[in-house]
PDB file of N, CA and C in Angstrom:
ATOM      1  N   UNK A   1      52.547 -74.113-100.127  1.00  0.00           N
ATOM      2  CA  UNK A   1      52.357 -75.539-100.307  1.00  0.00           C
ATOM      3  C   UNK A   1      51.318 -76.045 -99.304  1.00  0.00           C
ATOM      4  N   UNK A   2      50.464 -77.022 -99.607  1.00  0.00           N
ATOM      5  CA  UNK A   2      49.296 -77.443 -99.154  1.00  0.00           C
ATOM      6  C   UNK A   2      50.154 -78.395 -97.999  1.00  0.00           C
ATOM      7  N   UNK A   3      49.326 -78.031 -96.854  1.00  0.00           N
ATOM      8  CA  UNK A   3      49.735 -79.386 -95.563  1.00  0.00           C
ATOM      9  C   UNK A   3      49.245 -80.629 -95.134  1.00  0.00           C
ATOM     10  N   UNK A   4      47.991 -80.580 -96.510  1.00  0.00           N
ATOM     11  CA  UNK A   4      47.332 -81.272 -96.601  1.00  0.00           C
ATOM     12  C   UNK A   4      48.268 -82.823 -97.101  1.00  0.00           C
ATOM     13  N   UNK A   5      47.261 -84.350 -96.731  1.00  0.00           N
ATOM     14  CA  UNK A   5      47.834 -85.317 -97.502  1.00  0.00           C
ATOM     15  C   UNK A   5      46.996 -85.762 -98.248  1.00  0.00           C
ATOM     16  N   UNK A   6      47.332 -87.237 -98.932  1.00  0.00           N
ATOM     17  CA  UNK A   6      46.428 -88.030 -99.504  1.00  0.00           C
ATOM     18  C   UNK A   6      45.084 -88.977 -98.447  1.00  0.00           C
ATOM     19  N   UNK A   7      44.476 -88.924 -98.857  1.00  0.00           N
ATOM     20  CA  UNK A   7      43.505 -89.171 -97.603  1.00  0.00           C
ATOM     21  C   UNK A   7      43.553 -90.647 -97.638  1.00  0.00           C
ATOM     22  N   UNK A   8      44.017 -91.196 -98.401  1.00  0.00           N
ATOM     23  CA  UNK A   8      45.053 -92.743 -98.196  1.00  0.00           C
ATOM     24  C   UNK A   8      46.003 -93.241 -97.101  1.00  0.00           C
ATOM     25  N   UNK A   9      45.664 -93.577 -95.736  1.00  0.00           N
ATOM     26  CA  UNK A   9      46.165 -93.463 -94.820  1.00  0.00           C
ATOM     27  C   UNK A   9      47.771 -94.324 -95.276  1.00  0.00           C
ATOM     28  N   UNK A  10      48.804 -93.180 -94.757  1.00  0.00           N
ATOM     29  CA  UNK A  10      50.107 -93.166 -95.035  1.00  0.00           C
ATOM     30  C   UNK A  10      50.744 -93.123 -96.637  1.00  0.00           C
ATOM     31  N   UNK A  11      49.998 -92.440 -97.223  1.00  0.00           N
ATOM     32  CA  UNK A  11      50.589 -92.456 -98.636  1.00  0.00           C
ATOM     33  C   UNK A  11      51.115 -90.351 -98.278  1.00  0.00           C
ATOM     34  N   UNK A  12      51.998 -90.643 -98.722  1.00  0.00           N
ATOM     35  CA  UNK A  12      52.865 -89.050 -99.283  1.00  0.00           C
ATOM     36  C   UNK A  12      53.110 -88.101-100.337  1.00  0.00           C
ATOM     37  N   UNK A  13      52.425 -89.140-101.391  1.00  0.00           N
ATOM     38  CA  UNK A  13      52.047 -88.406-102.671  1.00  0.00           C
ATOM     39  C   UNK A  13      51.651 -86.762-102.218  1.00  0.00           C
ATOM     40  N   UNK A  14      52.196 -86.158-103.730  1.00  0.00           N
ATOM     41  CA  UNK A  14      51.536 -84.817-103.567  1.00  0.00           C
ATOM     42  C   UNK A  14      50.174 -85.300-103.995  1.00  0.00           C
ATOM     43  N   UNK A  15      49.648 -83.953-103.729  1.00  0.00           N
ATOM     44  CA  UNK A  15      47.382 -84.648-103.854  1.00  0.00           C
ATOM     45  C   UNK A  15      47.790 -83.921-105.543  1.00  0.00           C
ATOM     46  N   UNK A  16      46.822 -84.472-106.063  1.00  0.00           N
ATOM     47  CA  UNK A  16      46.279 -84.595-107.364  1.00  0.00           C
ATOM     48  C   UNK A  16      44.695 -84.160-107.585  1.00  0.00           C
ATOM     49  N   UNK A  17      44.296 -84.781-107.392  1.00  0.00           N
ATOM     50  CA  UNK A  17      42.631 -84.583-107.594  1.00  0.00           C
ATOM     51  C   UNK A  17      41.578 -84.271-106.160  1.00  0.00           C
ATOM     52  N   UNK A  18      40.687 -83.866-106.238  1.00  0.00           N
ATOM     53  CA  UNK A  18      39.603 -83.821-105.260  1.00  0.00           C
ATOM     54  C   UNK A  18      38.642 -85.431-105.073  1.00  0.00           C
ATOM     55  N   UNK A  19      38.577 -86.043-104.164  1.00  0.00           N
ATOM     56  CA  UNK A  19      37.810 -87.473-104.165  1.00  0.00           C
ATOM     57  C   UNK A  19      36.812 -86.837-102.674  1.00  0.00           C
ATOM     58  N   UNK A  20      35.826 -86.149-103.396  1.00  0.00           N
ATOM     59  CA  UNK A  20      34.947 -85.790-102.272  1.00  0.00           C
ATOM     60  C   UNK A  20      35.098 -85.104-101.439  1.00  0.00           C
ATOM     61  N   UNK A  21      35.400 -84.430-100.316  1.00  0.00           N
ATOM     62  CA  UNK A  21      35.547 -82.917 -99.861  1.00  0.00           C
ATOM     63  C   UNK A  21      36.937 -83.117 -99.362  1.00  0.00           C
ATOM     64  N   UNK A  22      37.582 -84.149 -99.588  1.00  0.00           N
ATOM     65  CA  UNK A  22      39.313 -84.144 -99.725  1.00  0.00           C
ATOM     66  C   UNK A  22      40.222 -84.915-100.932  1.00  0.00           C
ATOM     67  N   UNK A  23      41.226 -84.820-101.065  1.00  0.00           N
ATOM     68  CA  UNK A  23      42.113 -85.203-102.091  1.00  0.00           C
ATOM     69  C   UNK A  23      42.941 -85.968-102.061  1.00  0.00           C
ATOM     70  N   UNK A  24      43.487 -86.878-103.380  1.00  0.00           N
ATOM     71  CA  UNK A  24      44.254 -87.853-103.524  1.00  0.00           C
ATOM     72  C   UNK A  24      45.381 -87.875-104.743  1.00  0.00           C
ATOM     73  N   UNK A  25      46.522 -88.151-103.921  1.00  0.00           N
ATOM     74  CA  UNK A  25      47.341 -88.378-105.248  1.00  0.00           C
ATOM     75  C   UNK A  25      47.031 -89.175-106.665  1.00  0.00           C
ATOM     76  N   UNK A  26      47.863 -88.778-107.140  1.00  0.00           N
ATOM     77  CA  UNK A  26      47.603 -89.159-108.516  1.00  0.00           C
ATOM     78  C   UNK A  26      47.552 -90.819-109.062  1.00  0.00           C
ATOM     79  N   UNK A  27      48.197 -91.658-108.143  1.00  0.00           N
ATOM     80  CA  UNK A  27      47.971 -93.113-108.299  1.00  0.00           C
ATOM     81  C   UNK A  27      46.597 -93.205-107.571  1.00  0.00           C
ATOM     82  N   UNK A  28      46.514 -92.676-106.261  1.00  0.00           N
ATOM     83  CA  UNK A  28      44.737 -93.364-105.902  1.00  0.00           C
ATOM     84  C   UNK A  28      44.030 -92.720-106.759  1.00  0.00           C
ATOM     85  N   UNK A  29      43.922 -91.445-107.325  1.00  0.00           N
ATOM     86  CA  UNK A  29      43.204 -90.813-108.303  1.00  0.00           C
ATOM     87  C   UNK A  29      42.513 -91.862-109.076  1.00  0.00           C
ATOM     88  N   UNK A  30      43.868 -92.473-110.259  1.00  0.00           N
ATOM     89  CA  UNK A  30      43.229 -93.286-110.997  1.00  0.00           C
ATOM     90  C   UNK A  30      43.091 -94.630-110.506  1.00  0.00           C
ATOM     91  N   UNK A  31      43.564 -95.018-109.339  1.00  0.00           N
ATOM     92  CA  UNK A  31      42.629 -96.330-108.742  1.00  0.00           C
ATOM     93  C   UNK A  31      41.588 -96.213-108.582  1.00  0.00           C
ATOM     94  N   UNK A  32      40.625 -94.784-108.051  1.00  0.00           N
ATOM     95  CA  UNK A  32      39.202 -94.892-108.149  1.00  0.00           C
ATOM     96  C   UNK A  32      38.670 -94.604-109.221  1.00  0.00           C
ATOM     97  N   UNK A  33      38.935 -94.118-110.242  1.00  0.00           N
ATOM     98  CA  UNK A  33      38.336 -94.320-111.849  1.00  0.00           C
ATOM     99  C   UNK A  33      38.591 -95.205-111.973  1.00  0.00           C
ATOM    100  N   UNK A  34      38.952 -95.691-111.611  1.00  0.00           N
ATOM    101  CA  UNK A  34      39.086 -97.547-112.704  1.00  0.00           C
ATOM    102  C   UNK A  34      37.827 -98.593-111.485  1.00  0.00           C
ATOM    103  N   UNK A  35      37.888 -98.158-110.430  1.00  0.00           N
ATOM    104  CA  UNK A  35      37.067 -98.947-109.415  1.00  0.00           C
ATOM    105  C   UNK A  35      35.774 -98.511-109.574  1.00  0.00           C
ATOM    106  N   UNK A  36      35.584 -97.531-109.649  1.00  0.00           N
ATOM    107  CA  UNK A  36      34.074 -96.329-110.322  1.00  0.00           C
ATOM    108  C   UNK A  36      33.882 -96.536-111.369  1.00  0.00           C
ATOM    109  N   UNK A  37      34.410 -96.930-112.360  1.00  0.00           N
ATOM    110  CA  UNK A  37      34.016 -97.660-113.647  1.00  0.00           C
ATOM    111  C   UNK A  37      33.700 -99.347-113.282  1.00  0.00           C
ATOM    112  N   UNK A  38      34.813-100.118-112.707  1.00  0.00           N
ATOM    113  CA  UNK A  38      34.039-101.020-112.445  1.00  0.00           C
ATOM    114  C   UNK A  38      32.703-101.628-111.832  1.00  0.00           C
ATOM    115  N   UNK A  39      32.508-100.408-110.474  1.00  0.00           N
ATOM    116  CA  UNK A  39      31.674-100.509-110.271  1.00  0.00           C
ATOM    117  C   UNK A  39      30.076-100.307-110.893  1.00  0.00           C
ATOM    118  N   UNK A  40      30.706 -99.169-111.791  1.00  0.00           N
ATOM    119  CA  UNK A  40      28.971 -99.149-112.060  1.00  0.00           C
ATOM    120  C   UNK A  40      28.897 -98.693-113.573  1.00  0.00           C
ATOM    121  N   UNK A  41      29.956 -98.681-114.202  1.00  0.00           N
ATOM    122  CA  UNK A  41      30.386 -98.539-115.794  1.00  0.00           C
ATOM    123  C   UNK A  41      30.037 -96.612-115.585  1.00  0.00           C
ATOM    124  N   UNK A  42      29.509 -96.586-117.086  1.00  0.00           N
ATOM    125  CA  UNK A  42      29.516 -94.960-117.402  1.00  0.00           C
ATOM    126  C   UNK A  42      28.079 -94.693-116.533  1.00  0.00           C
ATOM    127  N   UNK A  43      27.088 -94.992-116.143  1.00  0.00           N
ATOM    128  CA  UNK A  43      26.072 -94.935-115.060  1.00  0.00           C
ATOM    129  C   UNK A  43      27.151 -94.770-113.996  1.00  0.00           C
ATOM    130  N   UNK A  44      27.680 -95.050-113.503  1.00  0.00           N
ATOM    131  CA  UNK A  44      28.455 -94.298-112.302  1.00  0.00           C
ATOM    132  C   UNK A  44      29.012 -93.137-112.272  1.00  0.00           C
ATOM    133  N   UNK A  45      29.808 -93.106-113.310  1.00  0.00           N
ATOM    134  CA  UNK A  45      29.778 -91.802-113.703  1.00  0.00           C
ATOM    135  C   UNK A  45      29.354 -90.891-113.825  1.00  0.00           C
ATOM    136  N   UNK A  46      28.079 -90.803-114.478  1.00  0.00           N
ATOM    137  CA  UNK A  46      27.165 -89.930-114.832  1.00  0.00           C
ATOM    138  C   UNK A  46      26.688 -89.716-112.835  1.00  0.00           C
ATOM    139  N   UNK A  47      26.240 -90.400-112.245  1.00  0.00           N
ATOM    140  CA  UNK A  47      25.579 -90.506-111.246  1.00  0.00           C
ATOM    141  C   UNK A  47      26.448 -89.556-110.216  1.00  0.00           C
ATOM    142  N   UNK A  48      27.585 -90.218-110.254  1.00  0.00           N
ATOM    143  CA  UNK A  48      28.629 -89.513-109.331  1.00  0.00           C
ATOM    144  C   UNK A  48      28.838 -87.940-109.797  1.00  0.00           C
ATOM    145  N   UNK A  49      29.061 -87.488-110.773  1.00  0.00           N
ATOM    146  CA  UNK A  49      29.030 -85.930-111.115  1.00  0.00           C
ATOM    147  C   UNK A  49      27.405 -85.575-110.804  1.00  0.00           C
ATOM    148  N   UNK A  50      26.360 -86.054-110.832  1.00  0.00           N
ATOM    149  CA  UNK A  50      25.251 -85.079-110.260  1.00  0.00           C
ATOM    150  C   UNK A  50      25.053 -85.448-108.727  1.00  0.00           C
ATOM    151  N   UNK A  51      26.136 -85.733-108.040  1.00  0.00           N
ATOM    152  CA  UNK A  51      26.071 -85.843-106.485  1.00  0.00           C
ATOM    153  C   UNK A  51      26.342 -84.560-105.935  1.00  0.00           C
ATOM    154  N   UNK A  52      26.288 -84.518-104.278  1.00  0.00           N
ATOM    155  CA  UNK A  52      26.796 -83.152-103.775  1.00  0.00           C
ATOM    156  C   UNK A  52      28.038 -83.654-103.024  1.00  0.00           C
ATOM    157  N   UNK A  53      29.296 -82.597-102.179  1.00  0.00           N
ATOM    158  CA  UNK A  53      30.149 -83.004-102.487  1.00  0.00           C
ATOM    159  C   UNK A  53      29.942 -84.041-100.733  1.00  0.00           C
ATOM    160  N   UNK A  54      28.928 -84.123-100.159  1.00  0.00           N
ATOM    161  CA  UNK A  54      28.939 -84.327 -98.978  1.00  0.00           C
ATOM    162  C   UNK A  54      28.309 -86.355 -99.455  1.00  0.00           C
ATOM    163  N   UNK A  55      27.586 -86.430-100.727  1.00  0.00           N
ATOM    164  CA  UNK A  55      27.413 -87.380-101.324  1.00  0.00           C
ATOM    165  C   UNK A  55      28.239 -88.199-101.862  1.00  0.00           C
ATOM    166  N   UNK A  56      29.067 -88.106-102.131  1.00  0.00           N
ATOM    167  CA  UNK A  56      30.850 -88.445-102.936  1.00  0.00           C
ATOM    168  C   UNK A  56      31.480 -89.025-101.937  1.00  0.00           C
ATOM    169  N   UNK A  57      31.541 -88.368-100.814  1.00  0.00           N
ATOM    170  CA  UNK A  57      32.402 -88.580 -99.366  1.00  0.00           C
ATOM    171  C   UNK A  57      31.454 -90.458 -99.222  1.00  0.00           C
ATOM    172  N   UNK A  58      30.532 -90.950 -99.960  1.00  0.00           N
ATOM    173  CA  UNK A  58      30.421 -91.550 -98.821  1.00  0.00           C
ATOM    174  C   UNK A  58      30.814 -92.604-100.040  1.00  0.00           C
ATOM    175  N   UNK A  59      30.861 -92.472-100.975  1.00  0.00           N
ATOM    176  CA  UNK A  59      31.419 -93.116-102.535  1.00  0.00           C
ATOM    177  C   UNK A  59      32.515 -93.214-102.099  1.00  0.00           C
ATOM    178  N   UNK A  60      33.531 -92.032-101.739  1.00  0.00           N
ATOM    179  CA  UNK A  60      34.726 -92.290-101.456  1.00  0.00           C
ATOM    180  C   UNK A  60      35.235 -92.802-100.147  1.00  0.00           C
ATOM    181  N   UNK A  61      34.593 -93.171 -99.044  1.00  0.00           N
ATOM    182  CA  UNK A  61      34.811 -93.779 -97.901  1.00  0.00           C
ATOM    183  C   UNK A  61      35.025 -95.055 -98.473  1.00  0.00           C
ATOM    184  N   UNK A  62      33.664 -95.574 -99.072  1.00  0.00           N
ATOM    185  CA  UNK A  62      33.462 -97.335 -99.537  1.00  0.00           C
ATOM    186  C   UNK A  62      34.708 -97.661-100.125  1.00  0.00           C
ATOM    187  N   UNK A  63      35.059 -96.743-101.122  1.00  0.00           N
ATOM    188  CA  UNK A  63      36.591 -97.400-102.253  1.00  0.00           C
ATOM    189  C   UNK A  63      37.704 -97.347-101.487  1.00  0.00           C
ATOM    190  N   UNK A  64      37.659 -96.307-100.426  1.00  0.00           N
ATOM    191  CA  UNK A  64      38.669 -96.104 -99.644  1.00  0.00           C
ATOM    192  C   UNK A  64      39.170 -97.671 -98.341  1.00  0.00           C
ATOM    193  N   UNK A  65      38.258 -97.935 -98.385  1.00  0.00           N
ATOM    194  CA  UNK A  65      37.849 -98.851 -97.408  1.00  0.00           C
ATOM    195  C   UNK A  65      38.587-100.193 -98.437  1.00  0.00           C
ATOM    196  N   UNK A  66      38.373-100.047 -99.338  1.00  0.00           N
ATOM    197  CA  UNK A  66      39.024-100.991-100.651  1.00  0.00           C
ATOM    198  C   UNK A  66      40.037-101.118-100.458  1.00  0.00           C
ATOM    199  N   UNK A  67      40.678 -99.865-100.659  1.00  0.00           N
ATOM    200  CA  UNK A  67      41.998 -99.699-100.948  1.00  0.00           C
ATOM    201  C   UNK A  67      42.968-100.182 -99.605  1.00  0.00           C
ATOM    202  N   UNK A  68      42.490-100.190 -98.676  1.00  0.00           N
ATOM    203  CA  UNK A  68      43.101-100.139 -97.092  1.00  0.00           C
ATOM    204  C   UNK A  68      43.046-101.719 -97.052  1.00  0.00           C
ATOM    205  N   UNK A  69      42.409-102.429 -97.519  1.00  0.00           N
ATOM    206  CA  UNK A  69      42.161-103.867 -97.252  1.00  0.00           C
ATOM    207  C   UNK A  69      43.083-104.862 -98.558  1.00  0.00           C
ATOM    208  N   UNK A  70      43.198-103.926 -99.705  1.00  0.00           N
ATOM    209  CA  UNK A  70      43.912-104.753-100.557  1.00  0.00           C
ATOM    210  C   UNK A  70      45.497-104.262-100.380  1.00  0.00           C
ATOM    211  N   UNK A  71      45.666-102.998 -99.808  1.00  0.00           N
ATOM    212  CA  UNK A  71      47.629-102.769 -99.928  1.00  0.00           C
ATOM    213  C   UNK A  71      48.218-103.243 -98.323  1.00  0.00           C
ATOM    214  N   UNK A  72      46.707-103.282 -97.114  1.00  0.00           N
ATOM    215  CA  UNK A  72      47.448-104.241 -96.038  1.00  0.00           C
ATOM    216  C   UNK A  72      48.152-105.274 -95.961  1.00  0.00           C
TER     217      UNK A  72
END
């Protein structure tokens, strides 16, 4: 079993997906598809899969930074 967490500071979820060179349970999972769509529709999408994974990290800092400010 991974000792790893959700990179959601204090969430316990098991991880689910990869969000840039670390992972997130399955509720932040799809909080950032839905925020990555808002942000930039299917052009984000597309954009974000031809990134590298050191490029993503900084996609996923910004939403992360989201997320910390709306469940405080």
């Amino acid at each position: 079993m991974s000792t790893e967490s959700c990179l959601i500071g204090g969430c316990t979820e098991q991880l689910y997906a990869p969000a840039g060179t670390q992972s997130v349970c399955k509720e932040h999972f799809l909080l950032f598809l839905t925020w990555r769509k808002k942000k930039g529709g299917l052009g984000m999408f597309k954009k974000y899969s031809a990134m590298t994974m050191d490029e993503r990290d900084t996609i996923v800092e910004e939403w992360g930074h989201t997320v910390q400010h709306t469940t405080a």
